[in-house]
C-alpha atoms as a PDB file:
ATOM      1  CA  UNK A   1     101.670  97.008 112.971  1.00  0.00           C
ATOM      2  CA  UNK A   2     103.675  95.318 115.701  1.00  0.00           C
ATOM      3  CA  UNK A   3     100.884  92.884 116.766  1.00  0.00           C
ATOM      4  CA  UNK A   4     100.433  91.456 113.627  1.00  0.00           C
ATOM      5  CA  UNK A   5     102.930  91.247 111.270  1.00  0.00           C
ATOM      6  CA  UNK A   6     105.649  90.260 114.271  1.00  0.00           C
ATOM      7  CA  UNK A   7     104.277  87.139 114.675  1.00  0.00           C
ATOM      8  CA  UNK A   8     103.113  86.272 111.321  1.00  0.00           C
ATOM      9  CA  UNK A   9     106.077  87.210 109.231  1.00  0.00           C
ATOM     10  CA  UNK A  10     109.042  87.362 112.162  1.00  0.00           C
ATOM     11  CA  UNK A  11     111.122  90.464 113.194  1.00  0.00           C
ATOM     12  CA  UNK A  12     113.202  90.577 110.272  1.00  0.00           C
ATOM     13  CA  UNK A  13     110.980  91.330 107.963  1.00  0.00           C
ATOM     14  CA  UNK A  14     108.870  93.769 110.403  1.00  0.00           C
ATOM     15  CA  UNK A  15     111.883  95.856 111.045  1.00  0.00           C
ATOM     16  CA  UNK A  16     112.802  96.157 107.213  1.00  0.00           C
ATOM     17  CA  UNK A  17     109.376  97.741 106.901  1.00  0.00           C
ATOM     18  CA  UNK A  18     109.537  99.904 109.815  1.00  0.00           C
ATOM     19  CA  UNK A  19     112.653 101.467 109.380  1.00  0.00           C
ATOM     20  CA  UNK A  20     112.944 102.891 106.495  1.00  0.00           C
ATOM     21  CA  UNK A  21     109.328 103.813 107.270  1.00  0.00           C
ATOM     22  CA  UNK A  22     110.143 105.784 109.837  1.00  0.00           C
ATOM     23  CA  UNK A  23     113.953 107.041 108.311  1.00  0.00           C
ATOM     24  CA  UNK A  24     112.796 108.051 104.708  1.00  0.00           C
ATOM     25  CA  UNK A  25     110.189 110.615 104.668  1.00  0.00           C
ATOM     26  CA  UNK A  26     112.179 113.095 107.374  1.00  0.00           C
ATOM     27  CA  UNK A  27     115.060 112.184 105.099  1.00  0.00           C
ATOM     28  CA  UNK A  28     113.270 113.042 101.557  1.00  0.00           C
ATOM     29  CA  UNK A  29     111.440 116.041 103.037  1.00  0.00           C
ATOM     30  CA  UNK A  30     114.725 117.815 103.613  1.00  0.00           C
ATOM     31  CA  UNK A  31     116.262 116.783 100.390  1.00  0.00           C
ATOM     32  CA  UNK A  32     113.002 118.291  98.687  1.00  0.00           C
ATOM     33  CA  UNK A  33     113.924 121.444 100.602  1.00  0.00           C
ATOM     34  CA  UNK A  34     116.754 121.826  99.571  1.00  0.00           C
ATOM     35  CA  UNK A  35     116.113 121.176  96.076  1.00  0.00           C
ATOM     36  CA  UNK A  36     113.598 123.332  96.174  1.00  0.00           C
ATOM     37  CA  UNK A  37     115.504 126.360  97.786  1.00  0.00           C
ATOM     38  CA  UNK A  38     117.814 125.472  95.051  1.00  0.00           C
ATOM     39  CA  UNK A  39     115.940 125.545  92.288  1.00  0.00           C
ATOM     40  CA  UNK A  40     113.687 128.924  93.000  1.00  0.00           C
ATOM     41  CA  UNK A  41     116.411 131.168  92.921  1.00  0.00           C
END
C-alpha cells in the first residue's frame, strides 16, 4: 500500500487511509462485544 499510493497521492492522504484502517476494526469489534453481551441477557 506504501509503495504506491505514497508517492502518487503524498503521505497525507496515505496515512488518513491507514489509520483508521488499522484503529477501527479492533475498535468496532469490542464495541460489538459489548453490545452483544448486552443485548443477550
Amino acid at each position: 500500500m506504501f509503495t504506491y499510493e505514497a508517492p502518487l497521492l503524498g503521505w497525507p492522504l496515505t496515512l488518513a487511509r491507514f489509520i483508521p484502517g488499522v484503529l477501527l476494526p479492533p475498535v468496532l469489534g469490542y464495541i460489538g462485544q459489548w453490545l452483544f453481551n448486552i443485548f443477550k441477557r
